[in-house]
N, C-alpha and C. Protein backbone atom coordinates (compact mmCIF):
# COMPACT_ATOMS: atom_id res chain seq x y z
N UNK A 1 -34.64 -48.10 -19.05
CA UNK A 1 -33.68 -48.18 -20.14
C UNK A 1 -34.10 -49.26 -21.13
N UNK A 2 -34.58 -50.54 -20.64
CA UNK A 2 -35.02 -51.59 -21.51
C UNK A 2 -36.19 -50.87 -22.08
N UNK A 3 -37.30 -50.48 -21.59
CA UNK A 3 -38.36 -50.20 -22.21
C UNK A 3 -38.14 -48.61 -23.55
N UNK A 4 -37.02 -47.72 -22.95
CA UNK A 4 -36.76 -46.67 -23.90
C UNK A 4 -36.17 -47.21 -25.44
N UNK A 5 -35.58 -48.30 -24.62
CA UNK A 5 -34.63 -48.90 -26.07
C UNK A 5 -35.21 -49.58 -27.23
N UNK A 6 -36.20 -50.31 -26.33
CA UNK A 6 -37.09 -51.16 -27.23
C UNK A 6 -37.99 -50.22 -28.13
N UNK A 7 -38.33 -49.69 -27.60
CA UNK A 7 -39.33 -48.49 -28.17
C UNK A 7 -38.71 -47.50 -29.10
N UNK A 8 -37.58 -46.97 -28.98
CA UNK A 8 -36.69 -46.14 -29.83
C UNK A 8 -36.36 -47.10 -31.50
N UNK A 9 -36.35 -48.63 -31.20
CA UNK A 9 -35.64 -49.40 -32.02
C UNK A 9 -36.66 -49.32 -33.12
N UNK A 10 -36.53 -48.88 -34.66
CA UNK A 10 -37.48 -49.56 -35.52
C UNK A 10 -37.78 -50.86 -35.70
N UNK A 11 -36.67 -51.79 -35.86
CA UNK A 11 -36.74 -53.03 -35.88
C UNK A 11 -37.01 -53.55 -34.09
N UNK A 12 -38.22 -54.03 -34.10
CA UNK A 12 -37.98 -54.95 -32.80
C UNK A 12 -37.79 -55.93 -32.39
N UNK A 13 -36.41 -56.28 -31.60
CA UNK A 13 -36.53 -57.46 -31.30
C UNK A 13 -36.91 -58.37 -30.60
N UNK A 14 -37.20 -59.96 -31.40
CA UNK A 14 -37.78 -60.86 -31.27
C UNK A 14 -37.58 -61.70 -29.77
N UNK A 15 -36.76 -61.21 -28.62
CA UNK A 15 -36.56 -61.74 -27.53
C UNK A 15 -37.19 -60.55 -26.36
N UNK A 16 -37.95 -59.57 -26.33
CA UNK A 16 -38.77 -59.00 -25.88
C UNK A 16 -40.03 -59.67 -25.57
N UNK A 17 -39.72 -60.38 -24.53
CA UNK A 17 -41.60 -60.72 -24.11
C UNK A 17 -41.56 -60.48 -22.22
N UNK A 18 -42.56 -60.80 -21.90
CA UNK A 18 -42.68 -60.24 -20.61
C UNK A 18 -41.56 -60.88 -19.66
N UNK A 19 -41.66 -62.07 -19.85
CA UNK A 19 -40.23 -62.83 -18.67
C UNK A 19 -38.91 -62.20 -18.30
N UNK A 20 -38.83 -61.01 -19.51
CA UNK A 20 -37.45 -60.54 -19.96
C UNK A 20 -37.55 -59.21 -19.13
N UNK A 21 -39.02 -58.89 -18.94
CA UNK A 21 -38.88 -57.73 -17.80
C UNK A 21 -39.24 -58.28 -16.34
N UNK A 22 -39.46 -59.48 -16.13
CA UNK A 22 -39.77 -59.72 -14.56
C UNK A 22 -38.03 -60.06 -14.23
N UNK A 23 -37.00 -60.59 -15.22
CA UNK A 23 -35.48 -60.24 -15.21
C UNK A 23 -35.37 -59.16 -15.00
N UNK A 24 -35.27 -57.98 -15.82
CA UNK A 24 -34.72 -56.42 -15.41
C UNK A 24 -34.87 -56.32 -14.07
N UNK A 25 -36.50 -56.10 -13.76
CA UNK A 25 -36.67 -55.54 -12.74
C UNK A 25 -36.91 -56.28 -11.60
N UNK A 26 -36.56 -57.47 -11.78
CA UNK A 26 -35.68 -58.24 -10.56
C UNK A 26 -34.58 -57.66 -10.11
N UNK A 27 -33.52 -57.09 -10.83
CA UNK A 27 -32.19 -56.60 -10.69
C UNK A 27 -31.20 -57.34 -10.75
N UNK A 28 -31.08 -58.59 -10.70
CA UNK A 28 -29.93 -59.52 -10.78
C UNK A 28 -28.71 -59.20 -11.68
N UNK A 29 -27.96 -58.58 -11.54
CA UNK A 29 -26.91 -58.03 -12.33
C UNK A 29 -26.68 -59.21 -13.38
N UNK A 30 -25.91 -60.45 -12.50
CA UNK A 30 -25.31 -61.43 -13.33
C UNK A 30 -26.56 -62.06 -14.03
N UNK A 31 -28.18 -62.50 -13.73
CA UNK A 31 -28.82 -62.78 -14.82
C UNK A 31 -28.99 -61.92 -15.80
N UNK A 32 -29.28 -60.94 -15.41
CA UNK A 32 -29.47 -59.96 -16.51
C UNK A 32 -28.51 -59.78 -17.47
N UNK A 33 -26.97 -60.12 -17.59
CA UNK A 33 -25.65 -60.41 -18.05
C UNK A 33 -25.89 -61.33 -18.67
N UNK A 34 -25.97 -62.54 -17.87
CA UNK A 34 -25.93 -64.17 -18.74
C UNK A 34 -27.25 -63.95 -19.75
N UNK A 35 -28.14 -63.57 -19.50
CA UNK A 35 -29.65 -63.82 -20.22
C UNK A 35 -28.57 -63.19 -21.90
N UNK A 36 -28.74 -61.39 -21.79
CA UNK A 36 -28.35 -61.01 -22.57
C UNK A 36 -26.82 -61.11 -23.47
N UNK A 37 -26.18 -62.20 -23.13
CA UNK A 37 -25.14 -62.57 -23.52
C UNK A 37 -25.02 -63.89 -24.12
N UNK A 38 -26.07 -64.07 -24.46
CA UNK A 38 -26.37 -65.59 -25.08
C UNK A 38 -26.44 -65.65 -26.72
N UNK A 39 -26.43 -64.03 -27.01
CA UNK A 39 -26.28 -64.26 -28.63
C UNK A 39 -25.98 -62.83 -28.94
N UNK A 40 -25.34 -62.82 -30.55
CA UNK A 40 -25.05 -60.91 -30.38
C UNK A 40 -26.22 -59.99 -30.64
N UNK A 41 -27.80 -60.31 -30.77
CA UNK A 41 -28.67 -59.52 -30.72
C UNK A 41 -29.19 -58.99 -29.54
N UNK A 42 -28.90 -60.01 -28.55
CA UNK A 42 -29.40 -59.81 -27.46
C UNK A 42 -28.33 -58.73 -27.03
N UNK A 43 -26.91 -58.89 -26.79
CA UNK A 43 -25.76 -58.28 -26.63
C UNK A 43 -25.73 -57.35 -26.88
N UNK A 44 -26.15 -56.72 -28.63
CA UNK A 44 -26.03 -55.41 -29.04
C UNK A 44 -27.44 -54.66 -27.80
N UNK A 45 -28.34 -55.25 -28.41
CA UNK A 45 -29.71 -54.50 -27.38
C UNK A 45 -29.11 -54.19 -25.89
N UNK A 46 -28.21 -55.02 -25.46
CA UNK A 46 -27.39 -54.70 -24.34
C UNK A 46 -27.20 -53.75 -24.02
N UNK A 47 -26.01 -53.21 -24.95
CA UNK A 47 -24.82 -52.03 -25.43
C UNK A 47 -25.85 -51.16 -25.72
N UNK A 48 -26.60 -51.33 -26.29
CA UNK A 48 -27.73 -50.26 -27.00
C UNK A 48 -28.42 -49.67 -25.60
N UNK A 49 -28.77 -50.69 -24.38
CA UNK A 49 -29.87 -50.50 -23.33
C UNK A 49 -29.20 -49.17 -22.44
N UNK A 50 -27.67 -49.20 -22.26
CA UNK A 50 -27.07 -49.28 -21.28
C UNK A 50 -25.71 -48.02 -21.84
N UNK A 51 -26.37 -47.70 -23.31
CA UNK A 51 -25.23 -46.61 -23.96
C UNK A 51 -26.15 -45.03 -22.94
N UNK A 52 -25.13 -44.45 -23.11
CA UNK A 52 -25.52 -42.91 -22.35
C UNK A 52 -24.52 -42.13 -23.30
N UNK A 53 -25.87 -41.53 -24.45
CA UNK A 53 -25.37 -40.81 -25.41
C UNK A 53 -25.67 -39.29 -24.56
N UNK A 54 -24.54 -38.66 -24.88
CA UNK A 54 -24.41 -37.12 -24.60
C UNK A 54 -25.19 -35.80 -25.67
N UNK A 55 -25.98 -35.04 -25.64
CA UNK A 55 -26.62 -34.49 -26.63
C UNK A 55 -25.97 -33.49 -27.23
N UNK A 56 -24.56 -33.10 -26.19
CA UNK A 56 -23.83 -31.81 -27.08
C UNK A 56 -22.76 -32.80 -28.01
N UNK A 57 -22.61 -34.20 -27.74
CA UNK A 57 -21.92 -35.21 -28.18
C UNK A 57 -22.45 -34.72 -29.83
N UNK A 58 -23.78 -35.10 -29.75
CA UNK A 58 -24.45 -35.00 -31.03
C UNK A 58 -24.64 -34.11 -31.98
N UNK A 59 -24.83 -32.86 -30.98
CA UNK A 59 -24.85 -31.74 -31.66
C UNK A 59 -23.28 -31.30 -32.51
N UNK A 60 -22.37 -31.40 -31.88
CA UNK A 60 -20.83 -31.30 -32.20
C UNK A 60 -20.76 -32.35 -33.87
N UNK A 61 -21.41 -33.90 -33.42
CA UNK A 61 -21.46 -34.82 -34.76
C UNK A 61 -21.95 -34.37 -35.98
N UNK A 62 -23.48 -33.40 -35.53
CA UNK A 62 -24.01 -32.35 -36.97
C UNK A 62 -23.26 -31.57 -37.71
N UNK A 63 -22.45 -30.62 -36.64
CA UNK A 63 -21.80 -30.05 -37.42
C UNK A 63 -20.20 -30.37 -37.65
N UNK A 64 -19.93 -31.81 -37.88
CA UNK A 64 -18.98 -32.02 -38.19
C UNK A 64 -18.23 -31.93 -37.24
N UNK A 65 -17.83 -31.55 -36.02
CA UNK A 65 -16.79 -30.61 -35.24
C UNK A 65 -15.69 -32.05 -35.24
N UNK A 66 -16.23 -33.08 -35.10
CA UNK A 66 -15.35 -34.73 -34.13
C UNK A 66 -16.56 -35.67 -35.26
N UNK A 67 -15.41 -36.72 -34.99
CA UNK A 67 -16.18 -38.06 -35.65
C UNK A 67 -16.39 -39.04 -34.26
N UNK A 68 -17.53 -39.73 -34.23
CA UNK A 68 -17.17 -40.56 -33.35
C UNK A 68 -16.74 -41.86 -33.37
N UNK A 69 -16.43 -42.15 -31.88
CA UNK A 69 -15.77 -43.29 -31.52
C UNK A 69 -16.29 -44.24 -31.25
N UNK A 70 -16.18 -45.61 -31.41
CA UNK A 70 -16.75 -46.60 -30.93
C UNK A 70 -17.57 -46.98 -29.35
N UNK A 71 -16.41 -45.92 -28.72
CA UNK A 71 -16.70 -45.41 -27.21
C UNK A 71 -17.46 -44.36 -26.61
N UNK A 72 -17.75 -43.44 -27.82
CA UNK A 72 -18.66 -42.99 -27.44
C UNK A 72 -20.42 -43.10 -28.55
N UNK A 73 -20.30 -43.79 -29.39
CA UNK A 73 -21.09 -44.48 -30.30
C UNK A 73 -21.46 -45.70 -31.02
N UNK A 74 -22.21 -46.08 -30.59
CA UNK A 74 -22.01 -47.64 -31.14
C UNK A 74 -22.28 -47.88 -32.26
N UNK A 75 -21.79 -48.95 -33.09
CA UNK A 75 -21.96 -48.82 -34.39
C UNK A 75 -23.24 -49.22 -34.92
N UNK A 76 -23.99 -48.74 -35.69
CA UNK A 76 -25.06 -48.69 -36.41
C UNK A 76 -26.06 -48.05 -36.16
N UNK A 77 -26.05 -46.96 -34.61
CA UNK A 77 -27.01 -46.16 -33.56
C UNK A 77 -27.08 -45.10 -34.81
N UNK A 78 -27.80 -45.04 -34.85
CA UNK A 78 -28.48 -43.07 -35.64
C UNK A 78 -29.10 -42.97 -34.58
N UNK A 79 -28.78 -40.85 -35.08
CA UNK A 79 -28.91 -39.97 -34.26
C UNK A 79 -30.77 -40.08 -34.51
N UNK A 80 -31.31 -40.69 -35.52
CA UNK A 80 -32.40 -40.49 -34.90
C UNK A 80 -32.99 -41.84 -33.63
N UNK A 81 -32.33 -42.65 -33.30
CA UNK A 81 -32.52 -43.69 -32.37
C UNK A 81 -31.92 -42.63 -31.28
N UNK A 82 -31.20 -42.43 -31.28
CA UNK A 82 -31.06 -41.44 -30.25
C UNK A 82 -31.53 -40.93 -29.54
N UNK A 83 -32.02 -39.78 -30.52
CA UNK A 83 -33.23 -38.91 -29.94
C UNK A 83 -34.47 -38.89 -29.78
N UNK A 84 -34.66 -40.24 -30.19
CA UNK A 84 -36.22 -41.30 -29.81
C UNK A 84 -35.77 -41.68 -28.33
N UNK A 85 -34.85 -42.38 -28.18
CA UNK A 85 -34.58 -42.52 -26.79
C UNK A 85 -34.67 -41.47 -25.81
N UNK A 86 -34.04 -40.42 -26.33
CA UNK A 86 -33.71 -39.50 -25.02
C UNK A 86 -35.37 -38.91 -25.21
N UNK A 87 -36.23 -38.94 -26.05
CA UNK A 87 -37.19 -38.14 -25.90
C UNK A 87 -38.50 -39.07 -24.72
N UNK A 88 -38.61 -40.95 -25.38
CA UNK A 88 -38.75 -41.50 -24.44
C UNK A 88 -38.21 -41.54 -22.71
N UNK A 89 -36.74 -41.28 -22.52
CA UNK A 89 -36.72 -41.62 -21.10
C UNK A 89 -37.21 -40.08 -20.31
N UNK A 90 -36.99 -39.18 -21.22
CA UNK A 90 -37.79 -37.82 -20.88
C UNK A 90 -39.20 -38.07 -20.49
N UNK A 91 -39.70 -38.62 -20.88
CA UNK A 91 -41.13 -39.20 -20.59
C UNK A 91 -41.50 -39.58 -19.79
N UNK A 92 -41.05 -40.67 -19.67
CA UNK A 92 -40.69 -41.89 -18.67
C UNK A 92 -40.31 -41.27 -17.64
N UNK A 93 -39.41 -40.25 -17.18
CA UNK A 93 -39.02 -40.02 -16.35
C UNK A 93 -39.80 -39.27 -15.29
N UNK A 94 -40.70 -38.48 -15.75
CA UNK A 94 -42.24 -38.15 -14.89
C UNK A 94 -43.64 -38.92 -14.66
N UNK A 95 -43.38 -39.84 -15.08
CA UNK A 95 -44.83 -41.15 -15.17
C UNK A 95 -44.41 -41.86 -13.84
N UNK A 96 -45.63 -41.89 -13.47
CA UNK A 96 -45.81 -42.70 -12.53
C UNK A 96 -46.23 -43.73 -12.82
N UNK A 97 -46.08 -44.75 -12.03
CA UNK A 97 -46.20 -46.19 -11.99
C UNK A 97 -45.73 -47.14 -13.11
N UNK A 98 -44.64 -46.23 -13.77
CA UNK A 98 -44.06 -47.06 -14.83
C UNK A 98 -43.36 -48.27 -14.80
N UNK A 99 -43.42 -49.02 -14.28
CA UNK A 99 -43.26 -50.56 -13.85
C UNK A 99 -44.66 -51.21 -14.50
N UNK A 100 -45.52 -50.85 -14.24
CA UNK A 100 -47.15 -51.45 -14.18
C UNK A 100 -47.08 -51.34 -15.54
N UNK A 101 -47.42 -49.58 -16.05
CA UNK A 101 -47.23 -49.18 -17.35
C UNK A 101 -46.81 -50.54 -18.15
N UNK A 102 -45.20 -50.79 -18.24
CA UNK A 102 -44.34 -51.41 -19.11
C UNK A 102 -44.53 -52.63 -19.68
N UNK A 103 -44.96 -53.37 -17.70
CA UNK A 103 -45.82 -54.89 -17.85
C UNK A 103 -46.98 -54.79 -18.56
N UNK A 104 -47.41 -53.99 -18.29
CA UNK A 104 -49.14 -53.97 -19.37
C UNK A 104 -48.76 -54.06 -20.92
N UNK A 105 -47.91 -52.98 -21.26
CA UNK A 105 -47.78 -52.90 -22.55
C UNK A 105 -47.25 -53.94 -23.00
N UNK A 106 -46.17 -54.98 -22.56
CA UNK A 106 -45.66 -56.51 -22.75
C UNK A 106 -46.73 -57.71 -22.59
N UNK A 107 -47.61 -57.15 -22.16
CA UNK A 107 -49.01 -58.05 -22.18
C UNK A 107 -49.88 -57.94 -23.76
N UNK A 108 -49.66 -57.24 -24.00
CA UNK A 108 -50.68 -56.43 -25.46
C UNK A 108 -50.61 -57.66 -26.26
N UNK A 109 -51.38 -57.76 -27.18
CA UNK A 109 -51.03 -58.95 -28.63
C UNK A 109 -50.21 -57.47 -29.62
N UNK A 110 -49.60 -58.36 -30.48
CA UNK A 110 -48.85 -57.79 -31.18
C UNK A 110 -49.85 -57.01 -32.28
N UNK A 111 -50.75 -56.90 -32.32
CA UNK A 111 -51.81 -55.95 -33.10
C UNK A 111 -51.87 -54.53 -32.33
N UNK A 112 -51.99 -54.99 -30.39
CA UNK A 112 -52.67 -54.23 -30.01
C UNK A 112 -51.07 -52.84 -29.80
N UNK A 113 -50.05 -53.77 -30.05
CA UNK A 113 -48.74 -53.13 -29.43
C UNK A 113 -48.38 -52.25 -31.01
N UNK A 114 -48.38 -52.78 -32.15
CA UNK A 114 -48.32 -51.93 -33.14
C UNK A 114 -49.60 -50.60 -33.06
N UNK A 115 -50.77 -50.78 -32.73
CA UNK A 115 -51.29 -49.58 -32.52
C UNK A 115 -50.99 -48.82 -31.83
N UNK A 116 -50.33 -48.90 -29.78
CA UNK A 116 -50.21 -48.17 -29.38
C UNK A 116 -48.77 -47.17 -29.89
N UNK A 117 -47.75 -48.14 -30.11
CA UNK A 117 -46.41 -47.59 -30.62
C UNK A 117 -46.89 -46.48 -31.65
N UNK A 118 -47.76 -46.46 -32.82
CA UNK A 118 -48.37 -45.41 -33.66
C UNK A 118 -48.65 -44.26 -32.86
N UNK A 119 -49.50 -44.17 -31.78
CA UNK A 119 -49.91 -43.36 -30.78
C UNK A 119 -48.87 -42.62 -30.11
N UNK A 120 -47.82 -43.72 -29.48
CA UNK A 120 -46.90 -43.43 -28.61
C UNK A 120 -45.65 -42.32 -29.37
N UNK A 121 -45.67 -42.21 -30.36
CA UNK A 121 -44.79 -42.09 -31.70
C UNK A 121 -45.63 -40.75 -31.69
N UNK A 122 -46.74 -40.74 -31.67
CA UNK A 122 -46.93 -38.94 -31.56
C UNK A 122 -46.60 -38.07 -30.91
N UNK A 123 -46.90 -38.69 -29.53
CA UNK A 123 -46.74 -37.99 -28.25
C UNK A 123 -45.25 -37.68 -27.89
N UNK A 124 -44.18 -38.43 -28.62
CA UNK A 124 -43.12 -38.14 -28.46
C UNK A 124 -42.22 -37.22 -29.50
């Protein structure tokens, strides 16, 4: 979920470096809480990590049918962050060794991470 989110986000944010995934996937509920509750960027990326958008949700939003709710949309999410996400955890979800994967890519210099995201951005 951290790694779909980050990746879905155009803007990335600046508290993404590797320490922040040896947290996740530690599992510590309450660090993983306190870490991300220390400011509202981190907070929104939170809400953002941890939203479970529905796709007929979306489809219904195209054509007008319902407006949404705060509860079921968070404010400022476009449907195309959305469907960057769901197309990432689709991905993600048949890869193996995606732990290793994630750490590697949080290793990259920021040259080498804007090239692959170009790449990654096709394939999805």
């Amino acid at each position: 979920m951290f790694f779909a989110t980050y990746t879905a986000l155009i803007e990335k944010p600046h508290f993404t470096k590797s320490h922040v995934l040896r947290l996740i996937f530690e599992g510590n509920k309450d660090k993983i809480i306190k870490y991300f509750s220390r400011d509202y960027e981190k907070m929104y990326f939170f809400n953002l990590m941890l939203s479970d958008f529905h796709e007929e949700n979306l489809i219904n939003n195209l054509y007008n049918n319902f407006h949404f709710t705060e509860d079921i949309l968070p404010a400022k999410a476009s449907l195309f962050y959305i469907a960057r996400k769901n197309l990432i955890l689709k991905l993600l979800k048949n890869m193996k060794n995606k732990k290793e994967f994630i750490v590697n890519y949080f290793n990259l210099s920021d040259n080498e991470k804007k090239y692959f995201r170009c790449v990654f951005k096709e394939c999805c």
